[in-house]
C-alpha atoms as a PDB file:
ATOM      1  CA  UNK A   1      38.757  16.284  55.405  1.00  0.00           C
ATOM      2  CA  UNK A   2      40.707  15.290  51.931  1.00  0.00           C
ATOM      3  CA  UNK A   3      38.979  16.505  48.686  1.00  0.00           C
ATOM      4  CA  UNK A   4      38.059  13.985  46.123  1.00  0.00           C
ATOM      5  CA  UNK A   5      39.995  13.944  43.075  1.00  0.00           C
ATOM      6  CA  UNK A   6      37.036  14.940  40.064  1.00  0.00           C
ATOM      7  CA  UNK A   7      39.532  13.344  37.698  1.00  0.00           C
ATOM      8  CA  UNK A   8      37.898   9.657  37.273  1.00  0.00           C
ATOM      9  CA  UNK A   9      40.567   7.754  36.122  1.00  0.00           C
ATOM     10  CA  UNK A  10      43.016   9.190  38.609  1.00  0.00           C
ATOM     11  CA  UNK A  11      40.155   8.379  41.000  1.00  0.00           C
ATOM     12  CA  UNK A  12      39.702   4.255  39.878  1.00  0.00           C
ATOM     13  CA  UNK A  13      43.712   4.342  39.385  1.00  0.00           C
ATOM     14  CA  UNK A  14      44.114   4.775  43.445  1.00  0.00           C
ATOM     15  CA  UNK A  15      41.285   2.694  44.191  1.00  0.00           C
ATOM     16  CA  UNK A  16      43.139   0.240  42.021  1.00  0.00           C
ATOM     17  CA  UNK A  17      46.277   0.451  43.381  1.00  0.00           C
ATOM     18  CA  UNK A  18      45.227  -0.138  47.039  1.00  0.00           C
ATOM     19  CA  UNK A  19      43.185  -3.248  46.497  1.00  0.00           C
ATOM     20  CA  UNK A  20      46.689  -4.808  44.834  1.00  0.00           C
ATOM     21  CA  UNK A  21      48.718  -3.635  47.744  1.00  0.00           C
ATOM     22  CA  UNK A  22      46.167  -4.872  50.333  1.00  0.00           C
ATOM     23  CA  UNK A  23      45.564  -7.904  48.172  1.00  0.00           C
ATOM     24  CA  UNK A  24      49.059  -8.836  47.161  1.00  0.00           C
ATOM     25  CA  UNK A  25      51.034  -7.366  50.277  1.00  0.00           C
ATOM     26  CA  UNK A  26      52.740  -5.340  48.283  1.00  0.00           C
ATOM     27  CA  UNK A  27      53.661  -1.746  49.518  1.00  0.00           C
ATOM     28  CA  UNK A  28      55.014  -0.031  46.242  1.00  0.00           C
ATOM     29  CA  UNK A  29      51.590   0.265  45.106  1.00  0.00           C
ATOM     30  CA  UNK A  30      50.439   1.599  48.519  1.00  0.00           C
ATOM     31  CA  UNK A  31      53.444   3.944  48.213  1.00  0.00           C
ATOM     32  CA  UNK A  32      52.231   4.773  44.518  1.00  0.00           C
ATOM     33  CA  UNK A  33      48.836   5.481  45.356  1.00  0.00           C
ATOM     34  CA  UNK A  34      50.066   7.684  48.118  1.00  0.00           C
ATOM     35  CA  UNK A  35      52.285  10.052  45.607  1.00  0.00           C
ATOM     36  CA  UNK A  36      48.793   9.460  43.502  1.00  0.00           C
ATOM     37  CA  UNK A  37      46.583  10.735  45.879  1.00  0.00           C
ATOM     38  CA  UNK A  38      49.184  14.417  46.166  1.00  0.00           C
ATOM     39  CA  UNK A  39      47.470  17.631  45.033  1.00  0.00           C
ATOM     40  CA  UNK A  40      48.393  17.920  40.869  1.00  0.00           C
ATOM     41  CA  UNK A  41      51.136  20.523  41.653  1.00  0.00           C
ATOM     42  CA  UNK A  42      53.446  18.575  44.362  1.00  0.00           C
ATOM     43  CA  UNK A  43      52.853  15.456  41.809  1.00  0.00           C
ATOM     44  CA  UNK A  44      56.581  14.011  40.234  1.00  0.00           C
ATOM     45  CA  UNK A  45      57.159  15.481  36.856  1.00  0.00           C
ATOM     46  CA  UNK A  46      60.206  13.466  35.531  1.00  0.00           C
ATOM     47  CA  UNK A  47      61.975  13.851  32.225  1.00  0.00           C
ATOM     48  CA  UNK A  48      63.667  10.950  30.194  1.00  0.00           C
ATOM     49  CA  UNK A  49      66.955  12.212  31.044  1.00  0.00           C
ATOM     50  CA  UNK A  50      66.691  10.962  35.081  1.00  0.00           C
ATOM     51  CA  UNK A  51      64.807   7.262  33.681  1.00  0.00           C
ATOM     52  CA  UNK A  52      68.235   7.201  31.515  1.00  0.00           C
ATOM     53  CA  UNK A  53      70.450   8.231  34.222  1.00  0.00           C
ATOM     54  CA  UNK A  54      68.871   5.640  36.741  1.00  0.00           C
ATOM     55  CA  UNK A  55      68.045   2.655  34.940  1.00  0.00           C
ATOM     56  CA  UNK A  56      69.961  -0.098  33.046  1.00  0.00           C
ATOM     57  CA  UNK A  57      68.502  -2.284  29.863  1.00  0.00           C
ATOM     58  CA  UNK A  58      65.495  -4.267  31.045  1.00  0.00           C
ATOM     59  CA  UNK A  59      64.338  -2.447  34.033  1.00  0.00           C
ATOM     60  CA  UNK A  60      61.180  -1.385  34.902  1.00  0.00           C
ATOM     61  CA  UNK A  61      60.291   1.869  36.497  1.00  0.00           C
ATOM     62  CA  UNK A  62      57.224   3.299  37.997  1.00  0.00           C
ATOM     63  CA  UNK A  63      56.796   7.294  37.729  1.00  0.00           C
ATOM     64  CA  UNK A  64      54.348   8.402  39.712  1.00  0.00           C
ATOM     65  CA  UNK A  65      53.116  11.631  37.882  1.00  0.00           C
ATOM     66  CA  UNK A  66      54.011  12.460  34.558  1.00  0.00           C
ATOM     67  CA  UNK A  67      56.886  11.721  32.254  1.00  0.00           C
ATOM     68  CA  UNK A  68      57.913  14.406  29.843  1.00  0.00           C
ATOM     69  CA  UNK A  69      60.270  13.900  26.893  1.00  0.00           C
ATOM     70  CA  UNK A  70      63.507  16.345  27.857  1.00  0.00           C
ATOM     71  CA  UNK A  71      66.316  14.396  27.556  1.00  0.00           C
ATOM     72  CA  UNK A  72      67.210  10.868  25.363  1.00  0.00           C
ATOM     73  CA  UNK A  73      66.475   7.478  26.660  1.00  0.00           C
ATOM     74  CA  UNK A  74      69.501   5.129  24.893  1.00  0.00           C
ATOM     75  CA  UNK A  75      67.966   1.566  26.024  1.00  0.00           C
ATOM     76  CA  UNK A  76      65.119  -0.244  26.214  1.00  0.00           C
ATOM     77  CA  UNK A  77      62.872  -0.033  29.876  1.00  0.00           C
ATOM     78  CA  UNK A  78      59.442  -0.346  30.673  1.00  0.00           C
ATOM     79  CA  UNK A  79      57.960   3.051  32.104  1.00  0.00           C
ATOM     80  CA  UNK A  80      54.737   3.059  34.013  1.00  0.00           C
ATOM     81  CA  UNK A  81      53.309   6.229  34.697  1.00  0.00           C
ATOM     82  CA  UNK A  82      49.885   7.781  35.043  1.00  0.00           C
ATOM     83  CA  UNK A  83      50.736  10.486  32.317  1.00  0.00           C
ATOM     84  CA  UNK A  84      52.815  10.912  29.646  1.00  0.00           C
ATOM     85  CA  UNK A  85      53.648  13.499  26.923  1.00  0.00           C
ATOM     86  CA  UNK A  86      53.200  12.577  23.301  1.00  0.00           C
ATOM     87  CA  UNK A  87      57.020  13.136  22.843  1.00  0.00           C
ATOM     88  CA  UNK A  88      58.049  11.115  25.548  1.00  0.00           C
ATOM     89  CA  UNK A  89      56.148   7.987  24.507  1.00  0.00           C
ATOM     90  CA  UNK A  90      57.791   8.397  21.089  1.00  0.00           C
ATOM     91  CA  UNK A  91      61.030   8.554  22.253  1.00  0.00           C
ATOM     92  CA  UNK A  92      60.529   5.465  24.947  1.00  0.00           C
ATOM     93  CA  UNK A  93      59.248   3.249  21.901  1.00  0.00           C
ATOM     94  CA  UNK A  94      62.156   4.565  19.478  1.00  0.00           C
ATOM     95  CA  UNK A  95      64.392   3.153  22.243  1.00  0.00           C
ATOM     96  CA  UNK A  96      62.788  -0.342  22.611  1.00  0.00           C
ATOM     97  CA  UNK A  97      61.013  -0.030  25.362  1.00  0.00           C
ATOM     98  CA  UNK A  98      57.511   0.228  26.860  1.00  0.00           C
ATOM     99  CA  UNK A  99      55.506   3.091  27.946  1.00  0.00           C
ATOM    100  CA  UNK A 100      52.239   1.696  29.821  1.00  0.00           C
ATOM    101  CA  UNK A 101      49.724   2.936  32.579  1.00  0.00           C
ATOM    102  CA  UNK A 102      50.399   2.136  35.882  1.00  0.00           C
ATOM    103  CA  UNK A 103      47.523   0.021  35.934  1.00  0.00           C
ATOM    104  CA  UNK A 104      48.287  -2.090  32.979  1.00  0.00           C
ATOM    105  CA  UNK A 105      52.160  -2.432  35.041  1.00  0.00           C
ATOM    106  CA  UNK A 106      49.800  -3.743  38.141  1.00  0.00           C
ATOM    107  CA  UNK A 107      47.993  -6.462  35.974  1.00  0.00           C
ATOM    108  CA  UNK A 108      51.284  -7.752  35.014  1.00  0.00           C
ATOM    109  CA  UNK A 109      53.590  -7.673  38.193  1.00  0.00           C
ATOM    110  CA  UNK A 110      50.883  -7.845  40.923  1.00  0.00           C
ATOM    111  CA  UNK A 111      53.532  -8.031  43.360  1.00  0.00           C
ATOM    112  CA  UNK A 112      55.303  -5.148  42.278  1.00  0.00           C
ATOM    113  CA  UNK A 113      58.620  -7.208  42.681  1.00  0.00           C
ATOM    114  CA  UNK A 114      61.461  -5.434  40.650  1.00  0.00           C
ATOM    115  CA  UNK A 115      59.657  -2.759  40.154  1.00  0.00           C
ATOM    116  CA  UNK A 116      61.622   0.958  41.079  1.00  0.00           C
ATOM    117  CA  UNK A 117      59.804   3.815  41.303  1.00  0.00           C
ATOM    118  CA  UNK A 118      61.395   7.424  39.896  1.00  0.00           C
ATOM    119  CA  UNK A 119      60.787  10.567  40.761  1.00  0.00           C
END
């Protein structure tokens, strides 16, 4: 028997994320839903260093967790993640690029084609 989340958003944000994936065909979102659905502590906690290390100018990255701010991002991507700290969203805009919910990401890019997910 699997616990429902009490968080509400994180709750609608799976539900959300299946209906695209069933809708759409498209697995990342399945995928994301599934690292989604982990208890908070196995979750992806990822720091703008690795987004740096792993993407080039233009990409767009999925983070399915939280991003945190340790480390510099030096060009512009568009990060979708269900949490973010203040710092890192400061940084991510300083750089050019986006930081959005995964959601908003979804609404965009139904398909999720392009799309890499970090962790």
């Amino acid at each position: 028997m699997e616990l429902a989340k009490t968080n509400i958003v994180l709750r609608k944000t799976i539900s959300e994320l299946r209906k695209a994936a069933n809708k759409y065909g498209a697995a990342i979102w399945d995928r994301v839903a599934e690292e989604l659905s982990r208890p908070r502590r196995s979750r992806r906690v990822v720091n703008l260093s690795r987004i740096n290390r792993y993407t080039e100018p233009g990409d767009v990255v999925v983070v399915p967790g939280k991003v945190l701010a340790a480390g510099r991002l030096d060009h512009p991507v568009t990060v979708a993640s269900f949490s973010f700290s203040k710092a890192a969203v400061e940084k991510i805009r300083a750089s050019g690029g986006r930081a959005i919910h995964i959601l908003d990401l979804v609404k965009e890019n139904p398909k999720g084609s392009g799309v890499k997910i970090i962790g």
